[in-house]
Protein backbone atom coordinates (compact mmCIF):
# COMPACT_ATOMS: atom_id res chain seq x y z
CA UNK A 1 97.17 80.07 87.17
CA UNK A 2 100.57 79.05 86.90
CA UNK A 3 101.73 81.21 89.76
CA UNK A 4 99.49 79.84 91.99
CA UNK A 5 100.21 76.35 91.13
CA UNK A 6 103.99 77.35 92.36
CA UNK A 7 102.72 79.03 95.40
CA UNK A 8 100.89 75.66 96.43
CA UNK A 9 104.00 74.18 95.69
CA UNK A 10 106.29 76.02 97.98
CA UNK A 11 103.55 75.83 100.48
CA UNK A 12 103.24 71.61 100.55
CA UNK A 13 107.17 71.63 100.54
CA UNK A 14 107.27 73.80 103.54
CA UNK A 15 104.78 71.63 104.83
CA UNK A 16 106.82 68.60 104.02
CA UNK A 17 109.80 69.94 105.70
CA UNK A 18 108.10 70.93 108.82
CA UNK A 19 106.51 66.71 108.71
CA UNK A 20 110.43 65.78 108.20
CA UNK A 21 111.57 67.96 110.97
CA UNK A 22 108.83 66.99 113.62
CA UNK A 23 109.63 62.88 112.73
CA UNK A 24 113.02 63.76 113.03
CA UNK A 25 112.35 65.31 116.63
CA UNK A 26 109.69 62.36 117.66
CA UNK A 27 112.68 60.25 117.03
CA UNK A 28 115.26 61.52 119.11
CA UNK A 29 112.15 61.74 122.10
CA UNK A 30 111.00 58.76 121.99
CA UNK A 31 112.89 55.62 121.43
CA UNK A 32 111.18 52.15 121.35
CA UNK A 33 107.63 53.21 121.38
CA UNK A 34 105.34 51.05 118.96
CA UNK A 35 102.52 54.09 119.56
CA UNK A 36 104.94 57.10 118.30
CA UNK A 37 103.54 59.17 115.10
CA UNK A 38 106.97 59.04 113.32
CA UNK A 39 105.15 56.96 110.41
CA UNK A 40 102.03 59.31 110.22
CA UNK A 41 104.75 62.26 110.12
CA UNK A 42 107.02 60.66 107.50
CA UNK A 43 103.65 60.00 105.36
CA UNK A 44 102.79 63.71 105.57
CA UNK A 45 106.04 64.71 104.73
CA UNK A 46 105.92 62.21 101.16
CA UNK A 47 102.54 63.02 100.14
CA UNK A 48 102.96 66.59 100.54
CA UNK A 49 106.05 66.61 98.85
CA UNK A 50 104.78 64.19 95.74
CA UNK A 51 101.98 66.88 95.78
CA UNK A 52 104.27 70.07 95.48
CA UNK A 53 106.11 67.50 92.52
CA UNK A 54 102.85 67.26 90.64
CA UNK A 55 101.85 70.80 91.01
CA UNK A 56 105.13 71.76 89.97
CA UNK A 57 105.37 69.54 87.09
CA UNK A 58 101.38 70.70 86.17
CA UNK A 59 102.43 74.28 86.10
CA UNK A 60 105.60 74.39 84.26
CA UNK A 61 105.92 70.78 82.62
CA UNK A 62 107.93 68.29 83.31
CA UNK A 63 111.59 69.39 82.93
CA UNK A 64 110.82 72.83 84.23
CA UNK A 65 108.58 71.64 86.98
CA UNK A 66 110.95 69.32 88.64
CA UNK A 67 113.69 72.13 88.75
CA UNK A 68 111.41 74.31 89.98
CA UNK A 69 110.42 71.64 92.47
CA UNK A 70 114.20 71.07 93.53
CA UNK A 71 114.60 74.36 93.76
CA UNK A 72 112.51 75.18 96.14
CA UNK A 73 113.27 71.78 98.32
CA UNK A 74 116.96 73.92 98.24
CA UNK A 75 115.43 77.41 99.03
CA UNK A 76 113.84 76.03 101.73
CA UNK A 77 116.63 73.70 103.47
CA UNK A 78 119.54 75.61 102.71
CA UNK A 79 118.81 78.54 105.30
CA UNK A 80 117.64 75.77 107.68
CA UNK A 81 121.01 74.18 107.30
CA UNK A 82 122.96 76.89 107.30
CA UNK A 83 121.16 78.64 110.96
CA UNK A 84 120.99 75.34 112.84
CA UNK A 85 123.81 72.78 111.31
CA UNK A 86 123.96 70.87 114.98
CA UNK A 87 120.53 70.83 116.43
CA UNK A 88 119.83 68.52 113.25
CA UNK A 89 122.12 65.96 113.50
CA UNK A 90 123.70 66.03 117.46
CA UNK A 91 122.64 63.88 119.92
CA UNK A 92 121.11 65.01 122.82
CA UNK A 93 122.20 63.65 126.06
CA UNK A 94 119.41 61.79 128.63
């Protein structure tokens, strides 16, 4: 049981990430529109990763959870930061 518990986990924080990612890229699109879905995205992205926090913390407990948690935030943006460190953070020209 616990193993799947972690395996949701990992799933809602890749699912989180992804959320994170796309407001990231509605943001640099569009600028100054009151109808973009940054805010549905950034909600995705906090529920899903509250959700991999109480999984986590279900599966393991609470001091073991929440590593495991952080953990896997790391595991998962580490390679993404380390493959693409510009396209995140440069400014693309219009």
């Amino acid at each position: 049981m616990e193993v799947i518990l972690i395996a949701f986990s990992f799933i809602t924080v890749i699912i989180a990430m992804s959320c994170y990612f796309k407001s990231n890229q509605c943001a640099e699109s569009i600028r100054f529109d009151s109808n973009s879905p940054i805010g549905l995205y950034w909600l995705l992205a906090v529920v899903s990763s509250a959700l991999a926090l109480f999984t986590a913390v279900t599966a393991l407990g609470v001091y073991e959870g929440t590593l495991a948690w952080l953990s896997i935030h790391t595991l998962i943006l580490v390679p993404v930061l380390l493959f693409s460190p510009f396209k995140l953070s440069q400014d693309k020209p219009q």
